[in-house]
PDB file of N, CA and C in Angstrom:
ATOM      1  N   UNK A   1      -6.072   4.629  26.147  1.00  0.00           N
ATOM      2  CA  UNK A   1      -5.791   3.210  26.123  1.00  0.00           C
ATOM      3  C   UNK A   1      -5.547   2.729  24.692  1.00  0.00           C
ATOM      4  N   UNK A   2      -6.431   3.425  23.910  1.00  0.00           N
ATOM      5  CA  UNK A   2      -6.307   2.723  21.909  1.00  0.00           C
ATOM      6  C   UNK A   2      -4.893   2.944  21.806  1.00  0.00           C
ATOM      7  N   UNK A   3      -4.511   4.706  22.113  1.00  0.00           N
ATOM      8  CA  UNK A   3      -3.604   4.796  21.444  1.00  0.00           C
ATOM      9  C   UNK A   3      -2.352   3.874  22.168  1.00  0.00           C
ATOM     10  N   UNK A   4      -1.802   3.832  23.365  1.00  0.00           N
ATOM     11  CA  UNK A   4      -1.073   2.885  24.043  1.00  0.00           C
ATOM     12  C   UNK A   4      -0.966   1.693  23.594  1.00  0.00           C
ATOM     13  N   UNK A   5      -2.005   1.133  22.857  1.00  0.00           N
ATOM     14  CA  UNK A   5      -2.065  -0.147  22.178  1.00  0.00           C
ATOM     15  C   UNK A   5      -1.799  -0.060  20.382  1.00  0.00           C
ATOM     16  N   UNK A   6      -2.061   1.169  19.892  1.00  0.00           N
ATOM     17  CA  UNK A   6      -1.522   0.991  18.370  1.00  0.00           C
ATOM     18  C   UNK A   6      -0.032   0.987  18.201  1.00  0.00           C
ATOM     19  N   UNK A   7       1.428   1.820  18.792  1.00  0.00           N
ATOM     20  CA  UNK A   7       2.343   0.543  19.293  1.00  0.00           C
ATOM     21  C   UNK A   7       2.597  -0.147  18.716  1.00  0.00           C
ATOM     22  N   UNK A   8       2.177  -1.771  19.686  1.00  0.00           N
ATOM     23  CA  UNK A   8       2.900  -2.621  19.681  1.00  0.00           C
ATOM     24  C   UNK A   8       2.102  -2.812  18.525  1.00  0.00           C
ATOM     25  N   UNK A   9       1.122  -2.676  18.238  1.00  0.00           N
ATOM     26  CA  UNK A   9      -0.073  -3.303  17.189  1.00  0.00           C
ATOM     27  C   UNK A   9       0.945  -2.939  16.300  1.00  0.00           C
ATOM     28  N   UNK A  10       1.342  -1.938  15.823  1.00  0.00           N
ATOM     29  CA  UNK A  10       1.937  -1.247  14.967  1.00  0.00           C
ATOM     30  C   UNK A  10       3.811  -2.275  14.313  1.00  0.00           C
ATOM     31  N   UNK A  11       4.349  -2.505  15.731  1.00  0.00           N
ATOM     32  CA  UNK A  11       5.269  -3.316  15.230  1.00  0.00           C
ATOM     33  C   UNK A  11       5.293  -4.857  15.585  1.00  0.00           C
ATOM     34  N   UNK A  12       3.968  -5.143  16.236  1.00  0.00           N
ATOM     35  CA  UNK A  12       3.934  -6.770  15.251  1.00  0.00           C
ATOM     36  C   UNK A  12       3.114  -6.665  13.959  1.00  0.00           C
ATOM     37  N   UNK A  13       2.660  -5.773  13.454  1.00  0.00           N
ATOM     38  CA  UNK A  13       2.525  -5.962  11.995  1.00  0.00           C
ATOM     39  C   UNK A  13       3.673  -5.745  11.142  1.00  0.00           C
ATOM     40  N   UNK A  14       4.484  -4.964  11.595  1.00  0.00           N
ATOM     41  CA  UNK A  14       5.890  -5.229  10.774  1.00  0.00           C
ATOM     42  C   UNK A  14       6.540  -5.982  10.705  1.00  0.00           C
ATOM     43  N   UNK A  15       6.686  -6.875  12.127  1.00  0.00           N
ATOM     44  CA  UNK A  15       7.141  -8.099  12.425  1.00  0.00           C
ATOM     45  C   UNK A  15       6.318  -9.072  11.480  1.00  0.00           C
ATOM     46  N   UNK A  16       5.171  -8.873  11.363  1.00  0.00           N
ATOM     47  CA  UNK A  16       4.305 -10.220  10.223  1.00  0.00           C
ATOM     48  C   UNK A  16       4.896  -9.838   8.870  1.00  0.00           C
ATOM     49  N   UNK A  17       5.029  -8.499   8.746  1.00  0.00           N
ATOM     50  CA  UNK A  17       5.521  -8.091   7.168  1.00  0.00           C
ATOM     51  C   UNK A  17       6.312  -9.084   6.892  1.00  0.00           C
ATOM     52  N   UNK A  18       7.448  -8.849   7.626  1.00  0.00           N
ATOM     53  CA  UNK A  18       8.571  -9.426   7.371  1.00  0.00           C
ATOM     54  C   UNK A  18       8.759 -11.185   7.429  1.00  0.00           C
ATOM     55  N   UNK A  19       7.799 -11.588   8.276  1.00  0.00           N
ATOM     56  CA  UNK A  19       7.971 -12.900   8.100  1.00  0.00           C
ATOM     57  C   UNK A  19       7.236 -13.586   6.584  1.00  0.00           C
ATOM     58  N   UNK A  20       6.579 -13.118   5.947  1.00  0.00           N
ATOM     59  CA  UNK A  20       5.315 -13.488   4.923  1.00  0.00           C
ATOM     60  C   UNK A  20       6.034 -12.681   3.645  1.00  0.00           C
ATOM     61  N   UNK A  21       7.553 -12.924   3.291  1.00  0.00           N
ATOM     62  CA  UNK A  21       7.640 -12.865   2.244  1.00  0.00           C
ATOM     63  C   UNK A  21       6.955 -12.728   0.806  1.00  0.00           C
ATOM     64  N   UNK A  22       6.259 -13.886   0.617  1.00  0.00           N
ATOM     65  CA  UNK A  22       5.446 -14.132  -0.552  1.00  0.00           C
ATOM     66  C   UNK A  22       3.853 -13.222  -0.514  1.00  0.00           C
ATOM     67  N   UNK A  23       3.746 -11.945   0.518  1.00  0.00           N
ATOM     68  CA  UNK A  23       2.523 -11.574   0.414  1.00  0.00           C
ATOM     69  C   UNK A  23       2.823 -10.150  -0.100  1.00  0.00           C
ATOM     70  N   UNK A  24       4.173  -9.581  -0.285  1.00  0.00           N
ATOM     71  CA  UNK A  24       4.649  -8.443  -0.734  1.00  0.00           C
ATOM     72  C   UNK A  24       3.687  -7.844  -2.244  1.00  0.00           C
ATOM     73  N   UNK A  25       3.674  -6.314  -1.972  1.00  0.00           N
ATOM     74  CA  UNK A  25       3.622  -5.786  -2.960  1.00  0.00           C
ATOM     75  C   UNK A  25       5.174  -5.163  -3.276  1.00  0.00           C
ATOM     76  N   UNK A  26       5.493  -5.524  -4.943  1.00  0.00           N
ATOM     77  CA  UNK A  26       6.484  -4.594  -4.991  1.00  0.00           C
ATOM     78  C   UNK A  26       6.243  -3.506  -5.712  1.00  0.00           C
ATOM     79  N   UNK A  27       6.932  -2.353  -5.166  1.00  0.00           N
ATOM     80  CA  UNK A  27       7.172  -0.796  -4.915  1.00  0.00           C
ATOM     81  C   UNK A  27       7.770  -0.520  -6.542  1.00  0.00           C
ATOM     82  N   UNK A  28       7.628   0.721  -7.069  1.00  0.00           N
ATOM     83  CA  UNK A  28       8.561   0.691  -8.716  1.00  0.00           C
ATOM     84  C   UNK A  28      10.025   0.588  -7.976  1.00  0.00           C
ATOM     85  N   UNK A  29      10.838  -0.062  -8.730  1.00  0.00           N
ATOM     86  CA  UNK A  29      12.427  -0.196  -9.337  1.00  0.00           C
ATOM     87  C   UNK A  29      12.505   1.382  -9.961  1.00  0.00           C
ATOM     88  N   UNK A  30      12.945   2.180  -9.748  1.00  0.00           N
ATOM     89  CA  UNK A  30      13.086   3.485 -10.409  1.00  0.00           C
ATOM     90  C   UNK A  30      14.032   3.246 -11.631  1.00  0.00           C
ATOM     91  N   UNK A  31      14.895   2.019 -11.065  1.00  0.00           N
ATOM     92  CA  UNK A  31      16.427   1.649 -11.959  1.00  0.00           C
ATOM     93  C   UNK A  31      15.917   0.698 -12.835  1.00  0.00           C
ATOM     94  N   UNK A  32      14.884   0.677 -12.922  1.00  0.00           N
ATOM     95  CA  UNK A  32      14.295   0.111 -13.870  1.00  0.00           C
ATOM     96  C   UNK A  32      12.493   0.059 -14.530  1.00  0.00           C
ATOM     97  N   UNK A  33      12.116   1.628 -13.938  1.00  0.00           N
ATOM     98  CA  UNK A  33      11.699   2.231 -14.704  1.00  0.00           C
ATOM     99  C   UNK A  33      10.853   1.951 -16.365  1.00  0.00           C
ATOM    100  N   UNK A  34       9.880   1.277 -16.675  1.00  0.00           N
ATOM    101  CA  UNK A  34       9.583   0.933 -18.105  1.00  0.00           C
ATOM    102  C   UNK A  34       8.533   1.952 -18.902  1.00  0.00           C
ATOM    103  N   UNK A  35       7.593   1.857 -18.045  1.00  0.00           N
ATOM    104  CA  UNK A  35       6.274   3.017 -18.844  1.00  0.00           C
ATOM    105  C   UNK A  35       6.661   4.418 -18.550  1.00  0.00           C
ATOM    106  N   UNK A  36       5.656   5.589 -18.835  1.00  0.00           N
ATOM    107  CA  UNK A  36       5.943   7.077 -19.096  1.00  0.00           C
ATOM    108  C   UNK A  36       5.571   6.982 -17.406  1.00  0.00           C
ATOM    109  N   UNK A  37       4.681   6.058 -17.081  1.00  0.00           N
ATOM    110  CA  UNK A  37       3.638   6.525 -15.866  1.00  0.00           C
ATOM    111  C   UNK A  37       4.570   6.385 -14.914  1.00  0.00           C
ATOM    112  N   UNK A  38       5.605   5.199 -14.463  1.00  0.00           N
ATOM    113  CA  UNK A  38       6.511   4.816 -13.829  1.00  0.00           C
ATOM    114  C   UNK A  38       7.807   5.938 -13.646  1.00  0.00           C
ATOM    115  N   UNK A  39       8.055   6.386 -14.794  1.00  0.00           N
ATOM    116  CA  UNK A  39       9.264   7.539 -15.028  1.00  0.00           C
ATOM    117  C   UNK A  39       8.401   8.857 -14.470  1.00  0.00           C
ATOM    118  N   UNK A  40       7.551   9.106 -14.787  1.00  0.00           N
ATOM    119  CA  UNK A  40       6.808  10.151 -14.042  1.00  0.00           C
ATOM    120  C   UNK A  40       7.060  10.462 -12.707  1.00  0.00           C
ATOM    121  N   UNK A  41       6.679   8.887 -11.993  1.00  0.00           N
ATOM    122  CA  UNK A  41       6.702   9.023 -10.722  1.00  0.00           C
ATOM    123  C   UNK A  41       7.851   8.784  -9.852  1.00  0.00           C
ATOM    124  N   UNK A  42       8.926   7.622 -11.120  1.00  0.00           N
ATOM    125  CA  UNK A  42      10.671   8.366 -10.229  1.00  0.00           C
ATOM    126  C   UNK A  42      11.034   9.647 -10.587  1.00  0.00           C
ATOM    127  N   UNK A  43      10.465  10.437 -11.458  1.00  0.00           N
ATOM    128  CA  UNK A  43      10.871  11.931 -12.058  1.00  0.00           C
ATOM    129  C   UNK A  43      10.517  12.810 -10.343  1.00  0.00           C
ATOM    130  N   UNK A  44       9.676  12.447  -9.568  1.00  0.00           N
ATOM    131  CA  UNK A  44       8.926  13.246  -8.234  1.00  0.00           C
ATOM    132  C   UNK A  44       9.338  12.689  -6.956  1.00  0.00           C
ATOM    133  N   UNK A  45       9.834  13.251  -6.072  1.00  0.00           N
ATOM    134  CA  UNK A  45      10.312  12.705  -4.704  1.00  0.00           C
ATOM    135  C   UNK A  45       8.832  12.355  -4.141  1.00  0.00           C
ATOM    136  N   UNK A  46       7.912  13.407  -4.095  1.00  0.00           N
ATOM    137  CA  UNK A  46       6.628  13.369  -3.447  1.00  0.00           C
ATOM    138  C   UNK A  46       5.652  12.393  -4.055  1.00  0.00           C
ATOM    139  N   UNK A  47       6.165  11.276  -5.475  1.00  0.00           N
ATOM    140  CA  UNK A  47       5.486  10.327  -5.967  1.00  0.00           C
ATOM    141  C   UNK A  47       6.267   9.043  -5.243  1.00  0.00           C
ATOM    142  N   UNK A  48       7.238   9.102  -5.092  1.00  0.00           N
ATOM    143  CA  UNK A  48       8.440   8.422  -5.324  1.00  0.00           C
ATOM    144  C   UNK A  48       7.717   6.943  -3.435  1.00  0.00           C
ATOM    145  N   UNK A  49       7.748   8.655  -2.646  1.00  0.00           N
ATOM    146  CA  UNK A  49       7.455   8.488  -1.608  1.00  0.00           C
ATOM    147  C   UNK A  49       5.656   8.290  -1.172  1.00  0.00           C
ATOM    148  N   UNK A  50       4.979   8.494  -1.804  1.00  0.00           N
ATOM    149  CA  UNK A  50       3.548   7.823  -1.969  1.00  0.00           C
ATOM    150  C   UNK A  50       3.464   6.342  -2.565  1.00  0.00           C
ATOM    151  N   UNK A  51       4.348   6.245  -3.458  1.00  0.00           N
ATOM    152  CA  UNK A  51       4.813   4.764  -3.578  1.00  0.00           C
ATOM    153  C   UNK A  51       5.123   3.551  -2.415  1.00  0.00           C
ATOM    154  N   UNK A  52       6.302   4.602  -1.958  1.00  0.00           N
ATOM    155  CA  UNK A  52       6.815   3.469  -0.764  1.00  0.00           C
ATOM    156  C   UNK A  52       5.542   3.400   0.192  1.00  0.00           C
ATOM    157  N   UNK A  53       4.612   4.811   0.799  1.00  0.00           N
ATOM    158  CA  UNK A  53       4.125   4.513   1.612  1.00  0.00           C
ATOM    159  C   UNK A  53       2.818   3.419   0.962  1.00  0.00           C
ATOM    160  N   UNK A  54       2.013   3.721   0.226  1.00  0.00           N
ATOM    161  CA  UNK A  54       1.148   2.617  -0.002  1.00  0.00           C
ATOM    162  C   UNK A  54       1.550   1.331  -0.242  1.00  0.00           C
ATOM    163  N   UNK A  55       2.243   1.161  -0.632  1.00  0.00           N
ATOM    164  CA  UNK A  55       3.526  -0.590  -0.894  1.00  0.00           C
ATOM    165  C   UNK A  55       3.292  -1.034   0.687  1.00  0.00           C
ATOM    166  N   UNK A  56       3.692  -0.002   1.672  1.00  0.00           N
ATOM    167  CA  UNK A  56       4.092  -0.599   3.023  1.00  0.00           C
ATOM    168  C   UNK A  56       2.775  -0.769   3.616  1.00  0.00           C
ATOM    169  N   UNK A  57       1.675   0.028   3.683  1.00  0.00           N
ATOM    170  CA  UNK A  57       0.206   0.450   4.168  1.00  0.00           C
ATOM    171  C   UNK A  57      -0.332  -1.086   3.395  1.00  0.00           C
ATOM    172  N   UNK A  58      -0.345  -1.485   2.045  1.00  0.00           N
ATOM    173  CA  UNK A  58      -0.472  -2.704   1.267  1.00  0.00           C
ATOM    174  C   UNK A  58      -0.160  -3.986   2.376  1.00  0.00           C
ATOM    175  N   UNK A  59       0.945  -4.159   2.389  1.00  0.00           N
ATOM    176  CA  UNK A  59       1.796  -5.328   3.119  1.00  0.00           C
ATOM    177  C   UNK A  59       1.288  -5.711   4.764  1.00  0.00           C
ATOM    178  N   UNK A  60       1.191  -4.197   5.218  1.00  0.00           N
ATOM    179  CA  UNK A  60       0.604  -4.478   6.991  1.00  0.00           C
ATOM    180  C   UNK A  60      -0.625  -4.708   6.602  1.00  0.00           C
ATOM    181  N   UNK A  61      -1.680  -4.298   5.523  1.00  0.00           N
ATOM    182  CA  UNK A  61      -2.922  -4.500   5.530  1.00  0.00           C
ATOM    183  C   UNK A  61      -3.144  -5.453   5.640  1.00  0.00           C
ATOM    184  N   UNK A  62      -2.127  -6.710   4.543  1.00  0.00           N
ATOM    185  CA  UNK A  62      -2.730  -7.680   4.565  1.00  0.00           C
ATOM    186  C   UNK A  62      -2.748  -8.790   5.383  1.00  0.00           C
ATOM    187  N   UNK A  63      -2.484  -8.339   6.631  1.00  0.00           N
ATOM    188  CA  UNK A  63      -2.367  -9.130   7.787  1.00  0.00           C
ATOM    189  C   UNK A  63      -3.135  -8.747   8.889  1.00  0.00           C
ATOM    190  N   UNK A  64      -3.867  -7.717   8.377  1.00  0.00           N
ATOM    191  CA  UNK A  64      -5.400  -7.640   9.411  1.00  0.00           C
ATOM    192  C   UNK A  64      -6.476  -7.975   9.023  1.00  0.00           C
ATOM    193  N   UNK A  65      -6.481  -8.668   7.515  1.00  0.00           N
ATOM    194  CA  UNK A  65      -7.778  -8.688   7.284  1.00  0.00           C
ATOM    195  C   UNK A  65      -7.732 -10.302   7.060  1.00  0.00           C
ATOM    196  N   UNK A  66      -9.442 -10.545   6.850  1.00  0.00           N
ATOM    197  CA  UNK A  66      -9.136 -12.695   6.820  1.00  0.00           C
ATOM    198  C   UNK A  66      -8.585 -13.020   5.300  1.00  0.00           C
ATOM    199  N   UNK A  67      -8.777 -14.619   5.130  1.00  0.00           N
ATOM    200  CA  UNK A  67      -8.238 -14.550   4.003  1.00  0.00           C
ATOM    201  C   UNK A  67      -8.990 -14.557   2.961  1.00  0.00           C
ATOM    202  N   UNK A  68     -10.322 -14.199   2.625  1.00  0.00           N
ATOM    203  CA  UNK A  68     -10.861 -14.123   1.606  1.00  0.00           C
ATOM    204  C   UNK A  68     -10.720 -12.391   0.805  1.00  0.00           C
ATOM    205  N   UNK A  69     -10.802 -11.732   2.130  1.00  0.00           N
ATOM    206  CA  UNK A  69     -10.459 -10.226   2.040  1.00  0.00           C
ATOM    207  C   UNK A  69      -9.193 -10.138   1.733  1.00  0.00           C
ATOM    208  N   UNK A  70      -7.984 -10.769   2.149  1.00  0.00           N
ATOM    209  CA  UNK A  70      -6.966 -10.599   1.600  1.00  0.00           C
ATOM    210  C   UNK A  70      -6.436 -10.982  -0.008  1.00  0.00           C
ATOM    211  N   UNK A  71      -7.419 -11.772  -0.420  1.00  0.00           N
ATOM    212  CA  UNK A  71      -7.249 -12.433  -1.882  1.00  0.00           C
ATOM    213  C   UNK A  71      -7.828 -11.425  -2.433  1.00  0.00           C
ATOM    214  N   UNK A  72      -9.089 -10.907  -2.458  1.00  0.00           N
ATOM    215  CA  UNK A  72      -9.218  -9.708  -3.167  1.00  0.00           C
ATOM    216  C   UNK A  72      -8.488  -8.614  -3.156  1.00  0.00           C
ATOM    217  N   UNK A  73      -7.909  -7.969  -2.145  1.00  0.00           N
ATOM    218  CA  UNK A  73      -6.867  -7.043  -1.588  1.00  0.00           C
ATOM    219  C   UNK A  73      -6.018  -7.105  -2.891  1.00  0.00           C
ATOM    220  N   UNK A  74      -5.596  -8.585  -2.727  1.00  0.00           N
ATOM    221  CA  UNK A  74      -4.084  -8.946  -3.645  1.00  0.00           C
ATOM    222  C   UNK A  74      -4.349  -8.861  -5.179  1.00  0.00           C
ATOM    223  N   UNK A  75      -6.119  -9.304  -5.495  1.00  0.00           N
ATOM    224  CA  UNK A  75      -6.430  -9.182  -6.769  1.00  0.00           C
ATOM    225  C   UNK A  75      -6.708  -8.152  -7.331  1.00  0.00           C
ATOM    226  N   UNK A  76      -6.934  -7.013  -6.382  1.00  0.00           N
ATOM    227  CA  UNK A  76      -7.249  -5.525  -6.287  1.00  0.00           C
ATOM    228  C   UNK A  76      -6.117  -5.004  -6.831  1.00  0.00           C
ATOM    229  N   UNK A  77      -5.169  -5.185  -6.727  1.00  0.00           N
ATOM    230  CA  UNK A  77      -3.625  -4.245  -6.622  1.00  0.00           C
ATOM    231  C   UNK A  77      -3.502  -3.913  -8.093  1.00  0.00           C
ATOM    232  N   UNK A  78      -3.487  -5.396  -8.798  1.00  0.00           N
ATOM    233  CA  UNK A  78      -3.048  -5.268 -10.385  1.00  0.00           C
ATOM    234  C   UNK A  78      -4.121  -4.394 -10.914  1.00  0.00           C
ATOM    235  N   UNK A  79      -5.224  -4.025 -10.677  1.00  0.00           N
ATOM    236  CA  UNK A  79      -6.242  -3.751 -11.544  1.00  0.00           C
ATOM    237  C   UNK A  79      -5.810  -2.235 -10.857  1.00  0.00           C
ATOM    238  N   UNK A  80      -5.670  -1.627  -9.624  1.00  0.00           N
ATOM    239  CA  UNK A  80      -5.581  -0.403  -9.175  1.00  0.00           C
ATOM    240  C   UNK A  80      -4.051  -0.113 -10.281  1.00  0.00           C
ATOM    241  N   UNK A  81      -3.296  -0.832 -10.158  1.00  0.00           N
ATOM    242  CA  UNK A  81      -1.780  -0.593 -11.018  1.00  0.00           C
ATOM    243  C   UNK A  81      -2.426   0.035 -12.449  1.00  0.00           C
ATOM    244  N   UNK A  82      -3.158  -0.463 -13.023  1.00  0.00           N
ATOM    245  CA  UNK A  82      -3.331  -0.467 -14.321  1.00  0.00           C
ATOM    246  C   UNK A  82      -4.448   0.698 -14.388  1.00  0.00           C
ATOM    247  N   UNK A  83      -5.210   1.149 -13.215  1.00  0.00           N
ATOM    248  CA  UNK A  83      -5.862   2.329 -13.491  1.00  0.00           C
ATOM    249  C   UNK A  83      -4.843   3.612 -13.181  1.00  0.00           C
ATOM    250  N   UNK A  84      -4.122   3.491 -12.423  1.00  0.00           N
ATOM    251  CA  UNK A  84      -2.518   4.334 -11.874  1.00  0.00           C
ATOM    252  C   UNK A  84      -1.990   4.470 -13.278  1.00  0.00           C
ATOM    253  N   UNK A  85      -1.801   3.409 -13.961  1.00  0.00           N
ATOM    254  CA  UNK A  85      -0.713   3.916 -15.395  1.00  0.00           C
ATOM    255  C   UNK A  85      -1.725   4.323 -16.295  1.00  0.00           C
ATOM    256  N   UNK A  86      -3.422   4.252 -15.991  1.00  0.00           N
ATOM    257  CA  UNK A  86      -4.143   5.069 -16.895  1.00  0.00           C
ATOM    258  C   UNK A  86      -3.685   6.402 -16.708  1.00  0.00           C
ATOM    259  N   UNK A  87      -3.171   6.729 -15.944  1.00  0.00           N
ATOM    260  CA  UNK A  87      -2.781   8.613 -15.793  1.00  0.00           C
ATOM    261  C   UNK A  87      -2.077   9.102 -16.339  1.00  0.00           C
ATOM    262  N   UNK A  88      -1.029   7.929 -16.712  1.00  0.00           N
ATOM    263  CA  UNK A  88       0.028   8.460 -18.006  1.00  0.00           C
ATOM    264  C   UNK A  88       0.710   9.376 -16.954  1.00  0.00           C
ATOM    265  N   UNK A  89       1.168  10.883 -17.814  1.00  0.00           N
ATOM    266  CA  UNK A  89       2.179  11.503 -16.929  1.00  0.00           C
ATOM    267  C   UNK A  89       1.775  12.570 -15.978  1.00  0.00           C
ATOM    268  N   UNK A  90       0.361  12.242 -16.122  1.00  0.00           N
ATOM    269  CA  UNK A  90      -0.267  13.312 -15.211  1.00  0.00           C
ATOM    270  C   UNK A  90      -0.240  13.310 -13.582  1.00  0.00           C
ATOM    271  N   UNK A  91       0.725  13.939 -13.219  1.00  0.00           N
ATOM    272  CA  UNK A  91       0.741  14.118 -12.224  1.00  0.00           C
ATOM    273  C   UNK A  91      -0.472  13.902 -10.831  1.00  0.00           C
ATOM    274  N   UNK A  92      -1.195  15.296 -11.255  1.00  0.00           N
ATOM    275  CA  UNK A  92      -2.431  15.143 -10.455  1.00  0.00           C
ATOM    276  C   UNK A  92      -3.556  13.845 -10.273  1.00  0.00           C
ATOM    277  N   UNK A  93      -3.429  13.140 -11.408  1.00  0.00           N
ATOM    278  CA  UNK A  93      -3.561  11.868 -11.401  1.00  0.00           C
ATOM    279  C   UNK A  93      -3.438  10.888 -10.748  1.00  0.00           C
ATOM    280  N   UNK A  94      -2.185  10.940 -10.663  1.00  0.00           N
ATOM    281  CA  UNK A  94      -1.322   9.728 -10.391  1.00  0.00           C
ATOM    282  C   UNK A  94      -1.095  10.499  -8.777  1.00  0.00           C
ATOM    283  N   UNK A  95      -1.367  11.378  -8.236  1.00  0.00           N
ATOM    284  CA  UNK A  95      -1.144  11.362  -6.871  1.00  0.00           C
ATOM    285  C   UNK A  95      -2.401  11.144  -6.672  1.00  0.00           C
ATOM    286  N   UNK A  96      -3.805  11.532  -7.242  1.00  0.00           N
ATOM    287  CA  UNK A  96      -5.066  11.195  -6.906  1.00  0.00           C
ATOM    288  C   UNK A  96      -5.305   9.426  -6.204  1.00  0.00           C
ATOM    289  N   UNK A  97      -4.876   8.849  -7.408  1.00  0.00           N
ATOM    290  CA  UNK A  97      -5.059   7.298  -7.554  1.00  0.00           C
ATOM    291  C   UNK A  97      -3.959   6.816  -6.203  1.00  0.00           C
ATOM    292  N   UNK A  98      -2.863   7.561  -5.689  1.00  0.00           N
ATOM    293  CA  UNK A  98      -2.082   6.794  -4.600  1.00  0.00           C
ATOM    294  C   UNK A  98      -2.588   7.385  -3.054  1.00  0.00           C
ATOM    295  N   UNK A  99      -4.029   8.314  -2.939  1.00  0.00           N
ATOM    296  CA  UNK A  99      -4.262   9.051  -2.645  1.00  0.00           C
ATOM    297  C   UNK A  99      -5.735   8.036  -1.704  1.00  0.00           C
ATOM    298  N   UNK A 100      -6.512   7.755  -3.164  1.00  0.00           N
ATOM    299  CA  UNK A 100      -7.429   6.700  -2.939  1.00  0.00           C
ATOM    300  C   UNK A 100      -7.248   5.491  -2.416  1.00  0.00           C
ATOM    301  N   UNK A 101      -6.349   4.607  -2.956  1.00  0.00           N
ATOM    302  CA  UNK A 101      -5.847   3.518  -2.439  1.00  0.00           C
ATOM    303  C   UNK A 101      -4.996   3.356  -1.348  1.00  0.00           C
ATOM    304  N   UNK A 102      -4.218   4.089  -1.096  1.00  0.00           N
ATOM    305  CA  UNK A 102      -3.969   4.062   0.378  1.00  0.00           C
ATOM    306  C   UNK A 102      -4.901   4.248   1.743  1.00  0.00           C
ATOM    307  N   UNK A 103      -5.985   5.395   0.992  1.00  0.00           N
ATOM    308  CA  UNK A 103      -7.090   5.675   2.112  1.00  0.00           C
ATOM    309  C   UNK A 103      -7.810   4.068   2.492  1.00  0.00           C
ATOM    310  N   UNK A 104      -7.655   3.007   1.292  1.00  0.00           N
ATOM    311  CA  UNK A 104      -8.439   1.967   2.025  1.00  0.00           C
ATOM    312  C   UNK A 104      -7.281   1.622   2.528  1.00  0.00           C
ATOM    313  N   UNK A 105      -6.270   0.884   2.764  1.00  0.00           N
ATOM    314  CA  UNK A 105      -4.983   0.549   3.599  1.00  0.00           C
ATOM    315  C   UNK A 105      -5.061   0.723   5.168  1.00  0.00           C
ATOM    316  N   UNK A 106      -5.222   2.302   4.811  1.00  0.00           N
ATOM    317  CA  UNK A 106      -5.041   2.915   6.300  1.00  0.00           C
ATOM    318  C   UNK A 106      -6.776   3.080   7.049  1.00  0.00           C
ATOM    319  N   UNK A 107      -7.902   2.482   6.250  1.00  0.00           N
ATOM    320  CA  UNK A 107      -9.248   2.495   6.902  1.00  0.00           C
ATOM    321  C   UNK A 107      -8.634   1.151   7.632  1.00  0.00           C
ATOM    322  N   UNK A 108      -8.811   0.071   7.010  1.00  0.00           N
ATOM    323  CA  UNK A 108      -7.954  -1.224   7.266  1.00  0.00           C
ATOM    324  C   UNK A 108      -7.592  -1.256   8.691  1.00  0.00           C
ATOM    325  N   UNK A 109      -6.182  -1.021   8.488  1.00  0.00           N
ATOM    326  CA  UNK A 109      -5.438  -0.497   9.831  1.00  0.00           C
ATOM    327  C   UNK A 109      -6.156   0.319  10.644  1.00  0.00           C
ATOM    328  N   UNK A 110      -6.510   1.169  10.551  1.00  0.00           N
ATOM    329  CA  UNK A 110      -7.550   1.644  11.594  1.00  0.00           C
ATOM    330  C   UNK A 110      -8.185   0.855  12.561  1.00  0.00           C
ATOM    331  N   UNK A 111      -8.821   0.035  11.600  1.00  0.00           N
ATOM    332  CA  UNK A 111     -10.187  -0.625  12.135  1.00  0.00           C
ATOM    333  C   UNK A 111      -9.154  -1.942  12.842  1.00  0.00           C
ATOM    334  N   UNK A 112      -8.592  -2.069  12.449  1.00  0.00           N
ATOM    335  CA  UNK A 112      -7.702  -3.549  13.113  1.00  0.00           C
ATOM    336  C   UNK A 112      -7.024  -3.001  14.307  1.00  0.00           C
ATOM    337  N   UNK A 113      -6.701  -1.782  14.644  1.00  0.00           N
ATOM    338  CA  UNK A 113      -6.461  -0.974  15.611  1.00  0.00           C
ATOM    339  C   UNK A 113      -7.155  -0.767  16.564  1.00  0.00           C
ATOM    340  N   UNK A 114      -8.510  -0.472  16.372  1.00  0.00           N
ATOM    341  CA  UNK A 114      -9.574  -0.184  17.180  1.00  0.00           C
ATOM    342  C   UNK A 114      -9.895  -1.425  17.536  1.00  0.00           C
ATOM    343  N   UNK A 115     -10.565  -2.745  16.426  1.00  0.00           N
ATOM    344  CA  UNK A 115     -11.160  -3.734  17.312  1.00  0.00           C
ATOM    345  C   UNK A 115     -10.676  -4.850  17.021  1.00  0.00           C
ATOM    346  N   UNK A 116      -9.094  -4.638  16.550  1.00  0.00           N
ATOM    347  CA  UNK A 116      -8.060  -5.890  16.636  1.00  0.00           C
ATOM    348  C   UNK A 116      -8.680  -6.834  15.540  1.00  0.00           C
ATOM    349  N   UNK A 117      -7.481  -7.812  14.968  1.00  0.00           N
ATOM    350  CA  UNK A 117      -7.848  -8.608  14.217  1.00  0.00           C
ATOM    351  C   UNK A 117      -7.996 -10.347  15.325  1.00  0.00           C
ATOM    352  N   UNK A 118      -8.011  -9.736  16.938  1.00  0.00           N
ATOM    353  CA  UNK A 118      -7.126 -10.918  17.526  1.00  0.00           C
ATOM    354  C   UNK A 118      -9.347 -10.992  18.297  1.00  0.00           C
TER     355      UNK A 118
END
């Protein structure tokens, strides 16, 4: 029965993505690219693409949780960004840190899966 129901769960949270413009995280610009840490990770398909997925895991999150949890979420991001470009060009790093932060995303979703945000 859960799974029959993650689904639709699944694309009306995309459907909320998309309506809530202003709650976006944005993903690196590769084409514009500024720090070593950023070029690192358009230098890697397998960074490139841990990017997009936590950006997107980010965006559905923040529409399962209330809004006090979501303000931290949002205040969370810059400070996770800035421990991410602590890695500089280290690879193992910098997949560690997109590694961690997605795991809360997708606990998130989980749990809004199992006992709904409704």
């Amino acid at each position: 029965m859960r799974r029959n129901f993650f689904l639709p769960l699944s694309l009306l949270a995309a459907c909320l993505v998309l309506l809530a413009p202003g709650a976006f995280c944005v993903p690196i610009d590769c084409a514009k690219a500024a720090t070593p840490n950023e070029k690192t990770i358009c230098s890697d398909p397998t960074l490139i693409q841990a990017d997009a997925r936590m950006d997107t895991l980010y965006n559905v999150s923040l529409h399962f949780v209330a809004m006090g949890t979501r303000g931290d979420l949002q205040d969370q991001q810059p400070i996770w960004i800035r421990q991410r470009e602590a890695c500089g060009t280290r690879k193992p790093c910098i997949r560690a840190a997109y590694k961690k932060r997605t795991a809360v995303f997708e606990a998130i979703i989980a749990h809004a899966a199992t006992f709904g945000p409704f």
